[in-house]
Protein backbone atom coordinates (compact mmCIF):
# COMPACT_ATOMS: atom_id res chain seq x y z
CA UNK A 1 -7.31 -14.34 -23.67
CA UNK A 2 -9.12 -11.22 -22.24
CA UNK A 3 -11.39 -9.44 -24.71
CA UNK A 4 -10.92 -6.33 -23.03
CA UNK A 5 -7.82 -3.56 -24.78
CA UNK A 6 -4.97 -2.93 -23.25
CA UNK A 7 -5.99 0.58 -22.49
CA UNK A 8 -9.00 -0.87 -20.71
CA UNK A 9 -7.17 -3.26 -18.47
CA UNK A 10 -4.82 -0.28 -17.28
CA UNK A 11 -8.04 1.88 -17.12
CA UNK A 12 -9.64 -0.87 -14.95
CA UNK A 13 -7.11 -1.64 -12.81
CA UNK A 14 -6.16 1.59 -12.19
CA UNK A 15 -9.69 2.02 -10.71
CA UNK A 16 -9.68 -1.16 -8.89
CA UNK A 17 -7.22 0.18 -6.84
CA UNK A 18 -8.57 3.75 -6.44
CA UNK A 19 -6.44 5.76 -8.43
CA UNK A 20 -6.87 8.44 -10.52
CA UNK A 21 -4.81 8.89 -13.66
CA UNK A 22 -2.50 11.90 -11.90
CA UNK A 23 -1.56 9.98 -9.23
CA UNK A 24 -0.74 6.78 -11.20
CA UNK A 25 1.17 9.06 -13.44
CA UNK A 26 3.22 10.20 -10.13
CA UNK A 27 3.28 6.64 -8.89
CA UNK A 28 5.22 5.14 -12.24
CA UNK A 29 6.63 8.62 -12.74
CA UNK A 30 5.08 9.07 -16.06
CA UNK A 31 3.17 12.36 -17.91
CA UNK A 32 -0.30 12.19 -17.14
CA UNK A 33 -0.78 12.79 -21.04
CA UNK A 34 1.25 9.16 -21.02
CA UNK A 35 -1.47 7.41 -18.84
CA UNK A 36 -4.22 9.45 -20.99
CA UNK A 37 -2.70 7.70 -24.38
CA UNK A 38 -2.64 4.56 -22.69
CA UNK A 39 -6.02 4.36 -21.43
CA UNK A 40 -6.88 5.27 -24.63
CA UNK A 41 -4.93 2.57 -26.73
CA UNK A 42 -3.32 5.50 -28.54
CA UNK A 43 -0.11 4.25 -27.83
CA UNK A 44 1.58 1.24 -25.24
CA UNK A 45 3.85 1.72 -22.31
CA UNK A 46 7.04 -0.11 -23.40
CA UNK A 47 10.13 -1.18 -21.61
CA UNK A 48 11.08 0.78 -18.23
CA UNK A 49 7.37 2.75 -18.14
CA UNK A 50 5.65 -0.75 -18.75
CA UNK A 51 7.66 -2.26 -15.69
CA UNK A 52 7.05 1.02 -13.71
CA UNK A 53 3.32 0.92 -14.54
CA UNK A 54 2.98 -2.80 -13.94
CA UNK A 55 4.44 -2.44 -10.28
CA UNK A 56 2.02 0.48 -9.41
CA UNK A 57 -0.52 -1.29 -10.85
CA UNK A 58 0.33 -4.61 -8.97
CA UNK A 59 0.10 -6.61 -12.19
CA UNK A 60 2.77 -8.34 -14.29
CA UNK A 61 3.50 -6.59 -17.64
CA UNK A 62 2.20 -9.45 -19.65
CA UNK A 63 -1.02 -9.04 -17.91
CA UNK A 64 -1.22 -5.58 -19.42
CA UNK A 65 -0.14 -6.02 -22.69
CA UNK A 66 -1.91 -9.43 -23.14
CA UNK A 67 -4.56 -9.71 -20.73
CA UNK A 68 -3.22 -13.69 -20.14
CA UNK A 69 -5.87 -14.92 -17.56
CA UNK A 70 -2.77 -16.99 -16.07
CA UNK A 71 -1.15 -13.51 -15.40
CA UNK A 72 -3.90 -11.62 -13.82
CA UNK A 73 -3.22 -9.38 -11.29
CA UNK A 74 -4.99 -10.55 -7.66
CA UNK A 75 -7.20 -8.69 -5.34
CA UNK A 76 -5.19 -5.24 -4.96
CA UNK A 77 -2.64 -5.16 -1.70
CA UNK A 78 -2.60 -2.92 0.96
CA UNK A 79 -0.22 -0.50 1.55
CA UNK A 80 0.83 -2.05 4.83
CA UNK A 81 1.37 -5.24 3.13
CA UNK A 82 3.60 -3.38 0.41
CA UNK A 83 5.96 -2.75 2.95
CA UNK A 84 7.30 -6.04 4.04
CA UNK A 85 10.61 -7.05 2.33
CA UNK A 86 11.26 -10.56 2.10
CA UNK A 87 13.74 -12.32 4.35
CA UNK A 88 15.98 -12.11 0.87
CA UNK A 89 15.10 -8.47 0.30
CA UNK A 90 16.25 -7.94 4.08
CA UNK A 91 19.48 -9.80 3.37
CA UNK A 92 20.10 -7.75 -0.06
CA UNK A 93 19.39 -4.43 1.71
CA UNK A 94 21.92 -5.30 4.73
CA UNK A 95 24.83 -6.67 2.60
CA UNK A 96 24.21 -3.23 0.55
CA UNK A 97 24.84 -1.45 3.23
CA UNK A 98 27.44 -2.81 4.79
CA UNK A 99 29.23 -1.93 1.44
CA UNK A 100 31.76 1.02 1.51
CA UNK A 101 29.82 3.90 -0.51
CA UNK A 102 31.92 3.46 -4.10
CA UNK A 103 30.76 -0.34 -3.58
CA UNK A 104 27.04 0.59 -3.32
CA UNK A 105 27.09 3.10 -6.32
CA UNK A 106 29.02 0.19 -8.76
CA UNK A 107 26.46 -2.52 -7.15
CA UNK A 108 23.51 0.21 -8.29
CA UNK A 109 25.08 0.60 -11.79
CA UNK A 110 25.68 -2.94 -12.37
CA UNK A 111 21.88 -3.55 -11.26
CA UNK A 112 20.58 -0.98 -13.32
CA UNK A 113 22.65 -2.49 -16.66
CA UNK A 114 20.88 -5.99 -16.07
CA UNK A 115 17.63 -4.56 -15.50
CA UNK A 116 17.88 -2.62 -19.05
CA UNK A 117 18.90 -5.47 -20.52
CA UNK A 118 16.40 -7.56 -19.41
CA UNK A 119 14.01 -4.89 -20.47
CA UNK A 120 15.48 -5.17 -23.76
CA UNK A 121 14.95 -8.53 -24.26
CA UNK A 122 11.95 -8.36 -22.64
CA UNK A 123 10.82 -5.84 -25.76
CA UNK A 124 12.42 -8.42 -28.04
CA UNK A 125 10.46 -11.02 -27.34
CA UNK A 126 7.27 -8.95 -27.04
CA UNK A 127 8.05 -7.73 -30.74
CA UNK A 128 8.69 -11.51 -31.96
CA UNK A 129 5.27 -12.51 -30.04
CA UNK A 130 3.29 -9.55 -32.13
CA UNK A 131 4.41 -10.45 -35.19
CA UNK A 132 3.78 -14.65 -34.66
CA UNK A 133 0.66 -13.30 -33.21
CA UNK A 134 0.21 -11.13 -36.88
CA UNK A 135 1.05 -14.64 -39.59
């Protein structure tokens, strides 16, 4: 396990990528008062916001909340590289649009459920690792 908090990792690798906490804040679309408390181990980024953050911050959310050497995040990726889209991504994106309008706004809705729920059991299991991690 990594010794350092979790407000330190985000603090850290918000630096190794050269941003300052107002334009991470932008980036997850978050308060900068929200990155502030983080950085600070006031208080955690949980569900959607630790997903959001995690992506900016080209890390996995265990990696934040845990610091689990297996999980850290690589040498930081340039925008450039960001860009590409996967031959799958590229396959998702056309069959999307080739989808009549009413189609692509029930596809969006239907993504958006499983990605809450996954966020929810995401949380779940976070919750049941704390406390194992508290006996």
């Amino acid at each position: 396990m990594n010794e350092m908090t979790l407000g330190q990792r985000i603090r850290q690798r918000r630096k190794d990528i050269g941003l300052s906490q107002s334009k991470l804040s932008k980036a997850a679309g978050v308060s900068d008062s929200s990155i502030s408390l983080w950085e600070s181990d006031t208080t955690a980024p949980r569900g959607e916001n630790l997903h959001k953050l995690a992506s900016v911050l080209q890390c996995s959310p265990t990696w934040i909340l845990f610091g689990d050497e297996d999980k850290a995040p690589g040498e930081p990726v340039a925008q450039d590289e960001q860009l590409q889209i996967s031959d799958e991504e590229r396959e998702l994106l056309q069959l999307y649009r080739s989808l009549p309008e009413s189609e692509q706004q029930a596809q969006i809705q239907n993504l958006r459920a499983r990605v809450s729920n996954f966020n929810r059991l995401f949380n779940e299991l976070l919750e049941a690792r704390k406390r194992s991690n508290q006996s």
